[in-house]
Protein backbone atom coordinates (compact mmCIF):
# COMPACT_ATOMS: atom_id res chain seq x y z
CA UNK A 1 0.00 0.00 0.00
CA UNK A 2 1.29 3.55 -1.40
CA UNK A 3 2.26 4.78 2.55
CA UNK A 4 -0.09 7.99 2.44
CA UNK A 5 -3.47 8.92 2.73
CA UNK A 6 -5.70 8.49 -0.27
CA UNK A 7 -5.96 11.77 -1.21
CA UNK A 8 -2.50 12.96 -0.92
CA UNK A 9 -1.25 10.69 -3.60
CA UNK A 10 0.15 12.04 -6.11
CA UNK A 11 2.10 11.61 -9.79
CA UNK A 12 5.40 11.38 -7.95
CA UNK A 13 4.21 8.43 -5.62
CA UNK A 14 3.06 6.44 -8.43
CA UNK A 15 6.42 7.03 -10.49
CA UNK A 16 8.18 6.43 -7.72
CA UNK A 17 6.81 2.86 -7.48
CA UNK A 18 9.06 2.16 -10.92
CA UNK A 19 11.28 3.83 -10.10
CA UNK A 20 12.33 2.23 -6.67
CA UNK A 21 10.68 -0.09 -7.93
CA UNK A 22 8.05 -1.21 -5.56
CA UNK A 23 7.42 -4.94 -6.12
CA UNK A 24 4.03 -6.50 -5.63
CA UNK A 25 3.27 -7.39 -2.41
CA UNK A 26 -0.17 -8.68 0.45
CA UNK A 27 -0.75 -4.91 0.11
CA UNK A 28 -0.23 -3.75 -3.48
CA UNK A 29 -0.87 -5.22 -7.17
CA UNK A 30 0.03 -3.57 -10.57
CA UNK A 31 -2.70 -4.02 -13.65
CA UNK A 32 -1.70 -2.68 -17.27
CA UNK A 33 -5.29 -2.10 -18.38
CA UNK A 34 -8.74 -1.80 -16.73
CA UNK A 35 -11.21 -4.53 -16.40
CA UNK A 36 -13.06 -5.04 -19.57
CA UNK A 37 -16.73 -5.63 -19.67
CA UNK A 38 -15.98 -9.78 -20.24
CA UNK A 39 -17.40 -12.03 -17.15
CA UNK A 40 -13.42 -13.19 -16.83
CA UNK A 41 -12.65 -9.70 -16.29
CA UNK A 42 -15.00 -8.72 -14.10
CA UNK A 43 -14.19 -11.94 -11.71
CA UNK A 44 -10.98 -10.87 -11.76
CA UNK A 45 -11.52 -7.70 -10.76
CA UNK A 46 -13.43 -9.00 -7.68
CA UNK A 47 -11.39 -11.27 -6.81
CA UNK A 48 -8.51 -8.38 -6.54
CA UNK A 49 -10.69 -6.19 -4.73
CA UNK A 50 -12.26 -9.10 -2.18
CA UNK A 51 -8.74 -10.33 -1.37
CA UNK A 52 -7.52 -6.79 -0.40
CA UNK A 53 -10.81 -6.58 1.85
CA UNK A 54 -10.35 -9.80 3.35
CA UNK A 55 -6.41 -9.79 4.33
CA UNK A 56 -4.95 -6.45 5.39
CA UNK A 57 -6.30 -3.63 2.89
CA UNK A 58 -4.33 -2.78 -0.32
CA UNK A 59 -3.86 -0.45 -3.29
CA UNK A 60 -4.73 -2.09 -6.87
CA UNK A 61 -3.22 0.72 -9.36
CA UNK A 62 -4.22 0.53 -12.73
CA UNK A 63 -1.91 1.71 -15.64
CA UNK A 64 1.61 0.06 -14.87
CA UNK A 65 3.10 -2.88 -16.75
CA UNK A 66 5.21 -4.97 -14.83
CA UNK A 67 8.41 -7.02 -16.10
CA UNK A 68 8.44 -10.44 -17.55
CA UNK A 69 10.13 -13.56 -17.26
CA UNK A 70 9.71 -16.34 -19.49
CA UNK A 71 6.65 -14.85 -20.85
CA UNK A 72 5.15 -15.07 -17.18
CA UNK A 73 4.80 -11.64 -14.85
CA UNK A 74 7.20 -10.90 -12.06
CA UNK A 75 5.37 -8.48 -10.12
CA UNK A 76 8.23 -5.65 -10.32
CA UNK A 77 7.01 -2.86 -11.68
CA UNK A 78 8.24 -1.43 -15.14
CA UNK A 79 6.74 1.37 -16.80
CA UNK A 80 3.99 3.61 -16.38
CA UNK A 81 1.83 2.86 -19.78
CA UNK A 82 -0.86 5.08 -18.38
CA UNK A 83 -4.98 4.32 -19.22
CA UNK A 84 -4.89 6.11 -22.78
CA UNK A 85 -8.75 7.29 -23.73
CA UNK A 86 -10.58 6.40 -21.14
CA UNK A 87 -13.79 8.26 -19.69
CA UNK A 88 -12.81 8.30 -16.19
CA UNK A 89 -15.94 9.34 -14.47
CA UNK A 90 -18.03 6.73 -16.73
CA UNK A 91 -15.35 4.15 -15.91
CA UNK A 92 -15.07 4.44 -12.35
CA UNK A 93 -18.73 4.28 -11.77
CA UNK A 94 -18.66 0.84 -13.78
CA UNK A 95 -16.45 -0.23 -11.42
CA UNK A 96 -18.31 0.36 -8.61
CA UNK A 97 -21.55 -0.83 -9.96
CA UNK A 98 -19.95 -4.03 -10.40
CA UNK A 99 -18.26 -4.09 -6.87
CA UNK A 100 -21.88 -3.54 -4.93
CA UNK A 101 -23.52 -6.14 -7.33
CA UNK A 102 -21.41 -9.06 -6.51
CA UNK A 103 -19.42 -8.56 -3.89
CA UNK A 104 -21.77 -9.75 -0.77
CA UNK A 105 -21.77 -8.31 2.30
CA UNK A 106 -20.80 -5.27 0.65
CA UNK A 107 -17.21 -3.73 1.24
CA UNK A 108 -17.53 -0.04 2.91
CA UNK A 109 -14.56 2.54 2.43
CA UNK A 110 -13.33 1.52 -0.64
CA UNK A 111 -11.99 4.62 -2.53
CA UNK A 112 -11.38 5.42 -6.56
CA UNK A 113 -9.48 8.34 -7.90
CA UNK A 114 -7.78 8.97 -11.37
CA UNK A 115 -4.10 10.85 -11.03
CA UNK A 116 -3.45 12.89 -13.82
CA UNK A 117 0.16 14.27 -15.69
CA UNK A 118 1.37 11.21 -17.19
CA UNK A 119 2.38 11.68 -21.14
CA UNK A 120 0.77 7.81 -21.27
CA UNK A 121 -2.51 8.58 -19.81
CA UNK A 122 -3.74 8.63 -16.43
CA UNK A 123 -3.23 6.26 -13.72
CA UNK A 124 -6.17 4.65 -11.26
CA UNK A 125 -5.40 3.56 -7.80
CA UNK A 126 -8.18 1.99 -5.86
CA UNK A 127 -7.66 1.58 -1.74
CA UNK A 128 -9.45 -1.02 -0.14
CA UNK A 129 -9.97 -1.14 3.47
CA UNK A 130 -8.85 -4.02 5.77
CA UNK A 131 -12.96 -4.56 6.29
CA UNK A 132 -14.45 -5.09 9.83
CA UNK A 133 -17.06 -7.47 7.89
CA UNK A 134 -15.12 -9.81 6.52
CA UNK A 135 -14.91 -12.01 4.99
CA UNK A 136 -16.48 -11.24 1.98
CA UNK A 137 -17.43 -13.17 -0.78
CA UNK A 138 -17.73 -13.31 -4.81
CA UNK A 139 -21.31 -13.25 -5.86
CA UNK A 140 -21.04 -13.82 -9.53
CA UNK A 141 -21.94 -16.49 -12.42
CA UNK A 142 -23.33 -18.91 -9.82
CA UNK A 143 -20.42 -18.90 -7.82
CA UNK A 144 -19.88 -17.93 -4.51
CA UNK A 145 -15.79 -18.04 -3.70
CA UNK A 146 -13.97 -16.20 -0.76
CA UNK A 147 -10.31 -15.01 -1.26
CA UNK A 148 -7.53 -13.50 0.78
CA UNK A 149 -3.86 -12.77 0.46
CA UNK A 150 -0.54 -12.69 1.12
CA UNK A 151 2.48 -11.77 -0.47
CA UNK A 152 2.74 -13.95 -2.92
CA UNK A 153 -0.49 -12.17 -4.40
CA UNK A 154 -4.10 -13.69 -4.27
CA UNK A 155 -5.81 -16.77 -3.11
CA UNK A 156 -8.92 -18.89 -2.86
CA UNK A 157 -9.79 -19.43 0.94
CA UNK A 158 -10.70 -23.27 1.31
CA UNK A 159 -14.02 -24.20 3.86
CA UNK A 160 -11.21 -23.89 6.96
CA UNK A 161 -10.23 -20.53 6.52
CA UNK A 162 -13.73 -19.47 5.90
CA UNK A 163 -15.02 -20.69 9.07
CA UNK A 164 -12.25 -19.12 10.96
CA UNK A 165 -12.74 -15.96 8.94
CA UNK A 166 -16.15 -15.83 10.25
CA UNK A 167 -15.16 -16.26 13.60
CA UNK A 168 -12.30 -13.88 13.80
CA UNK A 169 -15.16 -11.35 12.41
CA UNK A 170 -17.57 -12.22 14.95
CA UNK A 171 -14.79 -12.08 18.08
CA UNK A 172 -13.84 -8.43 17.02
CA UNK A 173 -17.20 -7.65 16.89
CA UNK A 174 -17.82 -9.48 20.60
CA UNK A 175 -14.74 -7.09 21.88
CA UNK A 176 -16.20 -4.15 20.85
CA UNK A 177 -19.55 -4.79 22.62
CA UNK A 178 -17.37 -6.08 26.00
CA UNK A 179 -15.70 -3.34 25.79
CA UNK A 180 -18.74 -1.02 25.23
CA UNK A 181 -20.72 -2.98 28.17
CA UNK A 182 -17.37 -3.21 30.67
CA UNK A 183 -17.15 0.51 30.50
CA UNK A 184 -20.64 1.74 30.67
CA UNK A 185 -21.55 -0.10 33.49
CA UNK A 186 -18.11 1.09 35.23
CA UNK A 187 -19.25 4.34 34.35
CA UNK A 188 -22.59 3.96 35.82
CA UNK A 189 -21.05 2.33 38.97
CA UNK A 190 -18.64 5.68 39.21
CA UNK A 191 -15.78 3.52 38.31
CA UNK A 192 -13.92 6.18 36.58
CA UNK A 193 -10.25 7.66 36.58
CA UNK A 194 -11.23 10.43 38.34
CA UNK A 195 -14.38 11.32 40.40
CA UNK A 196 -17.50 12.54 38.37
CA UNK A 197 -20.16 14.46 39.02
CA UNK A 198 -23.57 12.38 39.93
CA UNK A 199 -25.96 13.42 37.16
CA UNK A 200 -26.54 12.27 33.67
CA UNK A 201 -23.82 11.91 31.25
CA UNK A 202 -23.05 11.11 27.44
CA UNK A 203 -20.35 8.73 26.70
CA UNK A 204 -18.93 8.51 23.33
CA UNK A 205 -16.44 5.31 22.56
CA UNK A 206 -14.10 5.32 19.08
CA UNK A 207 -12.64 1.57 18.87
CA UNK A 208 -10.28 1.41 16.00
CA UNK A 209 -11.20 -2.15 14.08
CA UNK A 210 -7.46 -3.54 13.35
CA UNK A 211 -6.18 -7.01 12.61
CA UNK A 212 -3.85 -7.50 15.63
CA UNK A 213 -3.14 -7.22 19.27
CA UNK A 214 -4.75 -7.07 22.92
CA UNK A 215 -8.07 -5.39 21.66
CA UNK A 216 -7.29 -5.18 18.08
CA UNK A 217 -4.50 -3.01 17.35
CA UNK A 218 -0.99 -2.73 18.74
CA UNK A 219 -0.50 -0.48 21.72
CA UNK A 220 -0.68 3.12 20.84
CA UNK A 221 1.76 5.75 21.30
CA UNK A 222 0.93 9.03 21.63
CA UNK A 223 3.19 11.23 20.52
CA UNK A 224 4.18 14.27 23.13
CA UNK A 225 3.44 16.92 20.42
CA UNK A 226 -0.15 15.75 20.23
CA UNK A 227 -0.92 15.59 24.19
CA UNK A 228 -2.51 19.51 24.30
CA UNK A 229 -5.04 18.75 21.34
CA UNK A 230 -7.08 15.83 23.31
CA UNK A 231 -9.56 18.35 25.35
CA UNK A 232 -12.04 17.33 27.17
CA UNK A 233 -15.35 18.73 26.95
CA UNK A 234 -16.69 21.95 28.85
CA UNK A 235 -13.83 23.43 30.05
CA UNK A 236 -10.97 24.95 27.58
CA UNK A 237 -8.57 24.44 30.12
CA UNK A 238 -7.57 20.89 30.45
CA UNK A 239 -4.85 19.11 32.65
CA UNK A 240 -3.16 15.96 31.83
CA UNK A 241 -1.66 12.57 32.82
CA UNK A 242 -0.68 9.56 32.01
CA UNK A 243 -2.48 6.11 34.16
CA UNK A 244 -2.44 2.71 33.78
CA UNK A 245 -4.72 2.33 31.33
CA UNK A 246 -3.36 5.28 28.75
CA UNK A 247 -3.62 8.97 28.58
CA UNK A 248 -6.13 10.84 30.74
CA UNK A 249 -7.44 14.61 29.90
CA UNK A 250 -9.77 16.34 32.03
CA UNK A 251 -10.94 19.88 33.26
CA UNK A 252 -8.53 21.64 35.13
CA UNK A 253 -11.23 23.27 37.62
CA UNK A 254 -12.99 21.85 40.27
CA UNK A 255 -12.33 18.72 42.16
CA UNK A 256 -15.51 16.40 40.97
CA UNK A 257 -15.39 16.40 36.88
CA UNK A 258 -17.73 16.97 34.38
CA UNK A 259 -16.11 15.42 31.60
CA UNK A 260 -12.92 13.68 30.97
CA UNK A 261 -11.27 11.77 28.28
CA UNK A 262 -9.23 8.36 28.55
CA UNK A 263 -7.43 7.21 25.68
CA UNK A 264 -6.70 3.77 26.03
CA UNK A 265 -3.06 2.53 25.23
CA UNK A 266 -4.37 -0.11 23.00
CA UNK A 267 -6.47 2.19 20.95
CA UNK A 268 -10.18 2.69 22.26
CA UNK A 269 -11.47 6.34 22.92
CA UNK A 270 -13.42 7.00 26.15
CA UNK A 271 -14.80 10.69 26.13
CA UNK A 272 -17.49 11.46 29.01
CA UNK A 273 -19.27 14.85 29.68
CA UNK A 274 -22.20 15.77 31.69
CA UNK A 275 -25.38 16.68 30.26
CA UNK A 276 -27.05 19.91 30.46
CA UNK A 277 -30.42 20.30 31.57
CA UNK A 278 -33.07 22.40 29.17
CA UNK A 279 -33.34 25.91 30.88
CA UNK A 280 -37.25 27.00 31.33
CA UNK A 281 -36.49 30.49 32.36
CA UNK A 282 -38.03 31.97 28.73
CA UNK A 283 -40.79 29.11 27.91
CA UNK A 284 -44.07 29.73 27.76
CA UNK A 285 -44.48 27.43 30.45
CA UNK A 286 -46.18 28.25 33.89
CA UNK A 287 -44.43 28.71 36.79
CA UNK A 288 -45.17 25.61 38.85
CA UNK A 289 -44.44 23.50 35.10
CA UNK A 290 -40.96 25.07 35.07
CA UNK A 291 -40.57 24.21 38.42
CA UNK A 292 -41.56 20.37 37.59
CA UNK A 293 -39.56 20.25 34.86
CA UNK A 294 -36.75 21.82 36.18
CA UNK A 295 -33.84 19.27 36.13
CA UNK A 296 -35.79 16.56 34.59
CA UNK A 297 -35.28 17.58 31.24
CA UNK A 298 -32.06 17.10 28.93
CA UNK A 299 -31.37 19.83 26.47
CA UNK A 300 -30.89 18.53 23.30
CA UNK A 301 -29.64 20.98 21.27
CA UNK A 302 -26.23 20.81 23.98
CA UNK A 303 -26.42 16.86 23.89
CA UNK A 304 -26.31 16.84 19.47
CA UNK A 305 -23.90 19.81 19.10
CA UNK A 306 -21.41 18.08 22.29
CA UNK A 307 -21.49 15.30 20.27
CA UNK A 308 -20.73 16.43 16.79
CA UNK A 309 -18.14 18.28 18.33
CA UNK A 310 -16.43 14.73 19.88
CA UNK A 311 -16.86 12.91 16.41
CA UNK A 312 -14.91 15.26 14.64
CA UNK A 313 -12.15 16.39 17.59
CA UNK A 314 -11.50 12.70 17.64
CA UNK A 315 -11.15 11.88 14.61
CA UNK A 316 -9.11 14.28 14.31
CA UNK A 317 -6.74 13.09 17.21
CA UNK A 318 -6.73 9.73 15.78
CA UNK A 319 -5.58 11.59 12.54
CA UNK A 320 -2.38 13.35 14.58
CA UNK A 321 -1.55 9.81 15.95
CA UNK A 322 -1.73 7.89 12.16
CA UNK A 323 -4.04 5.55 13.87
CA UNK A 324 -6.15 4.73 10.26
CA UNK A 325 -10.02 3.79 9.98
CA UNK A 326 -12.00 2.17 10.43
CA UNK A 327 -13.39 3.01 13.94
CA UNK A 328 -16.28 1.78 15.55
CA UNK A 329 -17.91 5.10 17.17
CA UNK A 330 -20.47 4.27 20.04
CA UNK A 331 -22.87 6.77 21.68
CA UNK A 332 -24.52 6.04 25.17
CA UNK A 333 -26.40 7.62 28.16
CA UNK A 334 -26.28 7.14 31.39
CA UNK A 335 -28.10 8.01 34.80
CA UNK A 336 -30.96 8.98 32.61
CA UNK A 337 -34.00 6.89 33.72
CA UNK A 338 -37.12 9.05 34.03
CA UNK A 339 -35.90 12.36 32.79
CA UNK A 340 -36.97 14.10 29.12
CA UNK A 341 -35.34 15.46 26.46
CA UNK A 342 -36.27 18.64 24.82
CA UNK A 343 -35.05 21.87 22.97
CA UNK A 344 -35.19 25.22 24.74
CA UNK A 345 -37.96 26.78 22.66
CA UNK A 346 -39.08 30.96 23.95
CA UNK A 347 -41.69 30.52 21.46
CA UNK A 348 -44.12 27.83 22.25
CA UNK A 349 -44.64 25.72 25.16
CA UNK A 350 -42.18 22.28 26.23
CA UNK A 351 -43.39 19.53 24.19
CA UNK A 352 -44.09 16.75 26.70
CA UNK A 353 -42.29 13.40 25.76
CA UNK A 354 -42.05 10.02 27.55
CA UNK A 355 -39.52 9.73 30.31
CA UNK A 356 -36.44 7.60 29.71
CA UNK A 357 -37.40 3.90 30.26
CA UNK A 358 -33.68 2.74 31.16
CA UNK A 359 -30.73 3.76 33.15
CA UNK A 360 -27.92 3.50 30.85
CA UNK A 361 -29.17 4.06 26.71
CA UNK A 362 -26.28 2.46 24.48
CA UNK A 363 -27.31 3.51 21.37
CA UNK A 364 -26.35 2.02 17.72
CA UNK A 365 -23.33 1.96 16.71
CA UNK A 366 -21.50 3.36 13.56
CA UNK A 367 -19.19 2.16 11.65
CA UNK A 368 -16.52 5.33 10.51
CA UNK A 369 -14.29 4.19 7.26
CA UNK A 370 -13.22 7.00 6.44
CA UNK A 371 -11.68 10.71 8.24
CA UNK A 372 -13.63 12.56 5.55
CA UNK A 373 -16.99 12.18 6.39
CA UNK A 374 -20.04 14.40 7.07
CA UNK A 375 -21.19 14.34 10.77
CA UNK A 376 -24.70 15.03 10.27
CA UNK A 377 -26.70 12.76 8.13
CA UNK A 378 -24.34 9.86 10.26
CA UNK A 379 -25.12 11.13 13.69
CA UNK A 380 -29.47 11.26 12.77
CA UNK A 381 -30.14 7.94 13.24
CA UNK A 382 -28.01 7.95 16.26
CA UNK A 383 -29.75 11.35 17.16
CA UNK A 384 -33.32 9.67 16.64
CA UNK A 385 -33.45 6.96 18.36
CA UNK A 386 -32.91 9.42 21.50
CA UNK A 387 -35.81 10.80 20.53
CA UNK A 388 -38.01 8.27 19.85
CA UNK A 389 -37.01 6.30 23.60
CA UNK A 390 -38.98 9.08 24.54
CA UNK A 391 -41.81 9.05 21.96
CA UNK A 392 -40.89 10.96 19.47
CA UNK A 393 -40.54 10.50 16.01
CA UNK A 394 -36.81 11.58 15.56
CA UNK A 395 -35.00 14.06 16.26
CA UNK A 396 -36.00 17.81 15.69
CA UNK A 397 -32.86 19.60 15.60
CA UNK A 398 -32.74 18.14 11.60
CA UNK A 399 -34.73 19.92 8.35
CA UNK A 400 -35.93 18.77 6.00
CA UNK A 401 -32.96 18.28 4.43
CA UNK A 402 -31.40 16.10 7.24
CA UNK A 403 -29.10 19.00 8.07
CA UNK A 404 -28.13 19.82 11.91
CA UNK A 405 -30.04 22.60 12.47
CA UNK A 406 -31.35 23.89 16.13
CA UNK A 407 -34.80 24.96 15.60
CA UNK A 408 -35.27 23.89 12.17
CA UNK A 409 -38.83 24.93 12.14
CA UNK A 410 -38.66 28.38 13.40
């Protein structure tokens, strides 16, 4: 794999593949010419893509002929030959059409871009995640075959290596929700690195979905430079340590905490604030219902916007420390049974919704492939089904056009 982000790559990493040269490898594979529209092609180009998706993630660059020996290829790369006439835009949607047709469960992430300035023509490279789904499998002329790789290139996975396939898939899967359980209810108990305040709180978890070690990924290093940019929520002033279990940030003032963040030294992201209750003082409301409601009701508009806020500042800290997607991002509750949620609205009266039913709400989980992504049409479904534990039909900090927008109808 070209060692850069996608979109960074450029015509000098590509000629620097010949020039090196860069030989084939588990992570990389050299094609002179796109797929054509023949069924042989096509499985071939499934195959390609699968086995990337199934092993460790890999580039497949299209445009580069590689030597020969004996009439058979070596897998060093020779020349840039370039795609010559091609209509890009028409061509990589082909591709992709064919990949989400019969390639089953689908693979998420995967990422197509044309590089341009070659006198040949230009040059596709397609990244494909290491998937958290895996394994995935060939749909196509009846068949259904599972492949991998290594470095010798490509391979057919026999009936053993799919069954253990499927159960390495389902154990990472099985951490991430011990994980997610083993911390909430530690949370909940007021089991925490430092002492929080007792009222209700939003957790948000980012577990980083990687072939290897305790919890799947190596032990993380976090690299001095980087320390000042984890912040924990509500206060702008932050103080931090190191602990047993990784790197702790939290609020300089006050001796109980309202927020804090633990990054564990095997990867996982704990970030914890408190919740803000709705403020009454300018509803319509009479006095004795503000004084009913008061502290009973979650402000919503402080809950979304905290929490858009954490997606992205994470991200972005996993960014700094070249820790790559994909992530698992989980969102949760806690110490919320019988209160509301609401938006602070001068202009009409509280909208009465249906207590919280449960203690601690772990809500869906995404999955995040990608540092480039748009926080608000992922976060709604997360967003809604807030709303709707309390009998509402989703959330209404969202128009019409499933943009984040506080008072949407006002």
């Amino acid at each position: 794999m070209i060692g850069k982000e996608f979109d960074a790559i450029s015509r000098a990493d590509i000629e620097a593949l010949v020039a090196t040269p860069v030989a084939e490898s588990r992570t990389i594979e050299y094609k002179e010419r796109l797929p054509a529209s023949a069924n042989s092609d096509k499985k071939e180009f499934l195959s390609d893509v699968s086995s990337f998706a199934n092993a460790d993630g890999g580039d497949l660059i299209y445009g580069i002929r590689d030597k020969r020996e004996a009439g058979k290829a070596t897998g060093i790369p020779e020349a840039i030959v370039g795609l010559p006439g091609i209509n890009v835009d028409l061509e990589l949607r082909r591709l992709e059409q064919v990949l989400q047709s019969h390639i089953d469960p689908r693979i998420p992430g995967i990422k197509m871009k044309a590089i341009e300035g070659f006198a040949s023509g230009r040059v596709i490279v397609i990244r494909v995640p290491k998937s958290w789904a895996f394994p995935h499998m060939v749909a196509f002329e009846k068949q259904s075959p599972f492949y991998s790789r290594t470095s010798a290139g490509k391979y057919q996975l026999d009936m053993r290596e799919i069954r253990n396939a499927c159960d390495m898939s389902a154990t990472l899967k099985s951490r991430v929700e011990v994980f997610r359980t083993d911390r909430l209810t530690k949370i909940e108990r007021g089991e925490t690195p430092l002492p929080l305040a007792l009222c209700p709180h939003c957790v948000l978890h980012f577990y980083p979905l990687r072939p290897s070690g305790r919890a799947g990924m190596e032990d993380l290093t976090i690299p001095a430079t980087k320390i000042a940019s984890i912040q924990p929520f509500h206060d702008p002033v932050s103080r931090e340590r190191f602990n047993f279990d990784g790197f702790l940030s939290f609020p300089a003032s006050g001796q109980t905490k309202r927020a804090y963040v633990q990054v564990f030294r095997y990867g996982p992201i704990e970030s914890v604030f408190s919740c803000k209750f709705l403020d009454f003082s300018q509803s319509l409301c009479s006095e004795e219902e503000k004084a009913a409601k008061r502290h009973k009701v979650l402000d919503a508009i402080s809950l979304e916007g905290m929490a858009r806020h954490g997606l992205h500042h994470f991200l972005t800290v996993y960014k700094q420390m070249n820790v790559e997607p994909p992530f698992v991002f989980m969102m949760s509750l806690v110490r919320v049974k019988g209160l509301e949620i609401g938006t602070d609205n001068r202009w009409r009266d509280f909208d009465e919704t249906t207590p919280f039913e449960s203690d601690i709400l772990p809500l869906p989980e995404l999955i995040i492939d990608t540092f480039d992504i748009l926080p608000d049409p992922i976060l709604k479904p997360v967003f809604d089904v807030v709303w709707q534990a309390t009998n509402n039909r989703g959330s209404k900090n969202y128009d019409q056009m499933d943009r984040w927008t506080p008072y949407p109808n006002l």
